[in-house]
Protein backbone atom coordinates (compact mmCIF):
# COMPACT_ATOMS: atom_id res chain seq x y z
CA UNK A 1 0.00 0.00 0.00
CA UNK A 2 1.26 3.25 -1.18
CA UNK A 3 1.00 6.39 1.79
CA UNK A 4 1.00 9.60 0.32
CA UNK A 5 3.21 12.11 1.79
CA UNK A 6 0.88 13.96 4.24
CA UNK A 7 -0.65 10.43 5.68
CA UNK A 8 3.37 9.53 6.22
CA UNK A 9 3.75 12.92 8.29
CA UNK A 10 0.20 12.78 10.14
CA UNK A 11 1.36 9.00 10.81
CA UNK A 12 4.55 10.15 11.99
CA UNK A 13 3.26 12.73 14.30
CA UNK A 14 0.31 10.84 15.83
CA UNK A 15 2.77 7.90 16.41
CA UNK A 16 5.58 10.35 17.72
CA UNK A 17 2.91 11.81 20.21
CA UNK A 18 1.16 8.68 21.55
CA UNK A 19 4.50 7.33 22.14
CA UNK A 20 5.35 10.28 24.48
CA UNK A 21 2.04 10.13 26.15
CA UNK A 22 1.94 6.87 26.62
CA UNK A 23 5.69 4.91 26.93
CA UNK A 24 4.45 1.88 27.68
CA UNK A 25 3.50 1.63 23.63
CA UNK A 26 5.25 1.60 20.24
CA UNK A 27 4.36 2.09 17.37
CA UNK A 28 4.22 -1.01 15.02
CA UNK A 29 3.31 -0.93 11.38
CA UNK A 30 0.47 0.54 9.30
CA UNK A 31 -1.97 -1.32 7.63
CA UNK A 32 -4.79 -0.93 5.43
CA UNK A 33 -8.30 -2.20 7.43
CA UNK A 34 -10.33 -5.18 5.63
CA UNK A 35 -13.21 -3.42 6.60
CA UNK A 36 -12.50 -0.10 4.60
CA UNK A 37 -10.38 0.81 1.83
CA UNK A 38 -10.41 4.39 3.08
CA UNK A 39 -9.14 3.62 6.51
CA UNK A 40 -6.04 2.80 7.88
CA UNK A 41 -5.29 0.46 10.95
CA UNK A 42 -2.46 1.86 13.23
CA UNK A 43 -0.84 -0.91 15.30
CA UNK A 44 1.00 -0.24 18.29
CA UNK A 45 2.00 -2.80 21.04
CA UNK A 46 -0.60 -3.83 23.32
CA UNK A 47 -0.40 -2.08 26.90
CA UNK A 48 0.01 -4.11 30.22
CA UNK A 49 -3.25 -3.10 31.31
CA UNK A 50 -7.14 -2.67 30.28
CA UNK A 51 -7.12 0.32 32.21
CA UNK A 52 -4.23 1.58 30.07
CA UNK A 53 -5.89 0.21 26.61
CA UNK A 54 -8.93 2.14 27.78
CA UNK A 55 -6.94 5.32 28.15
CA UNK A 56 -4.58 5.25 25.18
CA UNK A 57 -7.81 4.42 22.95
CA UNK A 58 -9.85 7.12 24.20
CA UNK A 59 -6.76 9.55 23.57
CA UNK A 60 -5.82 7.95 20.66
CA UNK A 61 -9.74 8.56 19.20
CA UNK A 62 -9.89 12.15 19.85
CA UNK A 63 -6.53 12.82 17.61
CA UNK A 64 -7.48 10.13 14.83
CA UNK A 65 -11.08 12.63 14.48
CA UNK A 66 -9.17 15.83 14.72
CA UNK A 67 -7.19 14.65 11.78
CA UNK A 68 -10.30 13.21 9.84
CA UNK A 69 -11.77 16.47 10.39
CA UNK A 70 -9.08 18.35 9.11
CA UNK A 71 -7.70 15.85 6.32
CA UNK A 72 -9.77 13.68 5.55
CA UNK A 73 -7.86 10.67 6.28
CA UNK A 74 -9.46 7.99 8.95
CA UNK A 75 -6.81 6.37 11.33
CA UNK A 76 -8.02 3.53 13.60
CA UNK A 77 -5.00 3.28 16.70
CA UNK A 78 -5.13 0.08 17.27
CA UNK A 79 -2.89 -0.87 20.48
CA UNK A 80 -3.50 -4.85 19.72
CA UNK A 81 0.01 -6.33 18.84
CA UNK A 82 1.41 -8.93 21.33
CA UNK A 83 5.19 -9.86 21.18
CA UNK A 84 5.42 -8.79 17.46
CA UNK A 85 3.17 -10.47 16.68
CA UNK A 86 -0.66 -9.58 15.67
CA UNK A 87 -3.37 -10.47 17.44
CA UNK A 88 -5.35 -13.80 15.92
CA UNK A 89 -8.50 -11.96 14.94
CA UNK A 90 -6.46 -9.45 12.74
CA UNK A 91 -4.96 -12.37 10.95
């Protein structure tokens, strides 16, 4: 799949930022989502905790609408990647 330059800097940023905010993640890879061709799956390692997952995506949710607002490009964070390795149900 083929990023144009803008979704490479937005991708950049938004990883770049949720990494700050949130240490405990890292950004992974970006995918294109089976469910959309317009949207793009962001995977970062999962967190230790639910509490944290629930944090990180409602953080993560708020950025990813601010930039389909005000670029039109929709980013699902998706904080689901285990050891590497991607969870069975995105398989």
């Amino acid at each position: 799949m083929k990023l144009n330059h803008k979704q490479e800097e937005l991708i950049r940023q938004l990883a770049g930022e949720l990494e700050t905010k949130f240490p405990d993640i890292k950004f992974v890879e970006t995918t294109p989502s089976p469910e959309s061709e317009n949207t793009l799956w962001l995977l970062f390692t999962k967190p230790e905790s639910e509490e944290r997952f629930i944090e990180i995506g409602e953080y993560a949710s708020e950025r990813t609408m601010d930039i389909l607002l005000d670029y039109g490009y929709h980013f699902v964070v998706l904080p689901d990647v285990e050891n590497g390795a991607l969870h069975p149900a995105m398989v």
